[in-house]
C-alpha atoms as a PDB file:
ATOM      1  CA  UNK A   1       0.000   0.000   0.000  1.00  0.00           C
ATOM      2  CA  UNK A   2       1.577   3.383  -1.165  1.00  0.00           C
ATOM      3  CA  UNK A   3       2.532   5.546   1.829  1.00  0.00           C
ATOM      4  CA  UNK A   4      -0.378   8.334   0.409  1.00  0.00           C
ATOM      5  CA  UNK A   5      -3.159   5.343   0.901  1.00  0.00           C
ATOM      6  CA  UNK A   6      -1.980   4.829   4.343  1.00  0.00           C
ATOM      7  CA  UNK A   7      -1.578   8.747   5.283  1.00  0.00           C
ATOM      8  CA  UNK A   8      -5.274   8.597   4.210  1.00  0.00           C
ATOM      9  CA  UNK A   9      -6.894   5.900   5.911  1.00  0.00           C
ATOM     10  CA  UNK A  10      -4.761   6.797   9.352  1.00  0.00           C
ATOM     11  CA  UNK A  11      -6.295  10.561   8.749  1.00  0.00           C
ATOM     12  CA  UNK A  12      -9.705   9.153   8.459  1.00  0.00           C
ATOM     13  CA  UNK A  13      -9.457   6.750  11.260  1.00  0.00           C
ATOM     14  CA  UNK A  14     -11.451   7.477  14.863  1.00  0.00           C
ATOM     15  CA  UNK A  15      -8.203   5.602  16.192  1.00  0.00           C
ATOM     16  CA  UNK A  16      -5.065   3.769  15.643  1.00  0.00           C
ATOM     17  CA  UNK A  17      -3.267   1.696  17.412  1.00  0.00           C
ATOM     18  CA  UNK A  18      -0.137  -0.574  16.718  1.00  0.00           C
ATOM     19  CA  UNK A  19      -0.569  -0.747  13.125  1.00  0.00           C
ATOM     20  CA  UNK A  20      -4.014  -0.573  13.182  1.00  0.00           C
ATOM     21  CA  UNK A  21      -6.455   2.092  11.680  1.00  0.00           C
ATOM     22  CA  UNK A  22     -10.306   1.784  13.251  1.00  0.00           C
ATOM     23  CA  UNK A  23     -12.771   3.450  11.524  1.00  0.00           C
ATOM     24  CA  UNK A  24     -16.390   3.092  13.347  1.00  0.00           C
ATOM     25  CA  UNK A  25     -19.602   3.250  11.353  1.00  0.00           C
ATOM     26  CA  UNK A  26     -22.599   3.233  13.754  1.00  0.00           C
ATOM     27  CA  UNK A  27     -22.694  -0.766  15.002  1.00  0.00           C
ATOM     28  CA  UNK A  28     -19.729  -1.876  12.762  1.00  0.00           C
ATOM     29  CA  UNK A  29     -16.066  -1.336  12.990  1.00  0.00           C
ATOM     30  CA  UNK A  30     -13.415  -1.455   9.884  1.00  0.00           C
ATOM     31  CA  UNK A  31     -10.006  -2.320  11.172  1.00  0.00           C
ATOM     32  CA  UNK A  32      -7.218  -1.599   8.644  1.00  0.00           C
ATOM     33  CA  UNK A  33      -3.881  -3.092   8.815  1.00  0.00           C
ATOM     34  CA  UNK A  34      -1.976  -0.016   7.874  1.00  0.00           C
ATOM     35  CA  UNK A  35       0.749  -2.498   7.034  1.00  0.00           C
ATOM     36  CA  UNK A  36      -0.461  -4.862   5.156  1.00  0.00           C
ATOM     37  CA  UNK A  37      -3.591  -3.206   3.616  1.00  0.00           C
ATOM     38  CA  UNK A  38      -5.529  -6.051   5.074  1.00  0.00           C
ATOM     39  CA  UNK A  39      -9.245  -5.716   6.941  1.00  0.00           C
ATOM     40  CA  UNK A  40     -11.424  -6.943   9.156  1.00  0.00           C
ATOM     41  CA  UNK A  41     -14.870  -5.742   9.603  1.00  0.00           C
ATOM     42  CA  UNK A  42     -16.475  -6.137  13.022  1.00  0.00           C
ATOM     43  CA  UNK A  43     -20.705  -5.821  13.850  1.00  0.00           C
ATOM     44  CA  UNK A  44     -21.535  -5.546  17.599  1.00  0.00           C
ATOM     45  CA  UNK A  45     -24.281  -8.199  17.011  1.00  0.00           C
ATOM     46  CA  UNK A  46     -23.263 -10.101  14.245  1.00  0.00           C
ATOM     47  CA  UNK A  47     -19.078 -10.222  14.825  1.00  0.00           C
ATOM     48  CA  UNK A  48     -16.994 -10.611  11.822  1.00  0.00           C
ATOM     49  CA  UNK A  49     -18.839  -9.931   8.848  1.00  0.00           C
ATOM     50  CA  UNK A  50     -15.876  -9.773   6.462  1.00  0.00           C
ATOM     51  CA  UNK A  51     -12.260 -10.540   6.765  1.00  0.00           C
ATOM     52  CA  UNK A  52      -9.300 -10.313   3.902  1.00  0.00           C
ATOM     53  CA  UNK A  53      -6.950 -10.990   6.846  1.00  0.00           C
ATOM     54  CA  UNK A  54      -5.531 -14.510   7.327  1.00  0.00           C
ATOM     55  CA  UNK A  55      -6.494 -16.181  10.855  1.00  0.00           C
ATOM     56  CA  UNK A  56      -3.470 -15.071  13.174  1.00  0.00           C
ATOM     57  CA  UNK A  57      -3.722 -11.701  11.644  1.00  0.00           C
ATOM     58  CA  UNK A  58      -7.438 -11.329  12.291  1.00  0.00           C
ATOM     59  CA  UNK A  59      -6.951 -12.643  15.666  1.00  0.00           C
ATOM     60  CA  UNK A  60      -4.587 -10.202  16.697  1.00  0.00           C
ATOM     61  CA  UNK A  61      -7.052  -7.039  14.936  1.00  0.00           C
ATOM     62  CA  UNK A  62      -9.737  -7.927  17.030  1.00  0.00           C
ATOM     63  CA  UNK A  63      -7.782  -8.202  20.517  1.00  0.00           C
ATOM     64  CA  UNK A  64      -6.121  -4.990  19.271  1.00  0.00           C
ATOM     65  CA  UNK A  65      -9.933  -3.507  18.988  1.00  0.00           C
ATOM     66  CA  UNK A  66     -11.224  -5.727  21.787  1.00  0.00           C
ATOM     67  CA  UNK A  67      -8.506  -3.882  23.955  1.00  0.00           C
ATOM     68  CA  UNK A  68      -9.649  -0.941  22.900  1.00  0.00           C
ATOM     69  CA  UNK A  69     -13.067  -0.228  21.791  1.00  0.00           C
ATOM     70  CA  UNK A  70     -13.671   2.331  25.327  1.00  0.00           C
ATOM     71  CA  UNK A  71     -11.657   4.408  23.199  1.00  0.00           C
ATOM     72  CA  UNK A  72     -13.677   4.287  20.416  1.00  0.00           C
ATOM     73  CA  UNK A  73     -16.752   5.423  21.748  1.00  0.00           C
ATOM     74  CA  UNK A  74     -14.754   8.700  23.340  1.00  0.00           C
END
């Protein structure tokens, strides 16, 4: 992913941590590997709802938003 991409999606983000870009829309939650490109998208009710992450990657982008959803909702 070209460094401009990144900049982009860390600018739009409501919070990033360790490599991580989270972008909240209402129930749902988009977290962007800024590394990788890779994502993960989250639903309060439903959980993952779509994933181009591998397994251990996913894992760790949803203890990395587990961890820190409180901050999401600031």
């Amino acid at each position: 992913m070209s460094e401009e991409k990144i900049r982009e999606i860390a600018n739009a983000a409501n919070l990033v941590v360790d490599g991580y870009a989270m972008l909240q829309d209402g129930a749902r939650v988009k977290v962007v590997h800024l590394y990788t490109g890779r994502v993960v998208v989250v639903d309060e009710a439903q959980g993952v709802v779509e994933s181009s992450m591998d397994e251990i990657e996913e894992v760790l982008a949803l203890r990395c938003l587990a961890e820190n959803r409180q901050f999401l909702a600031a």
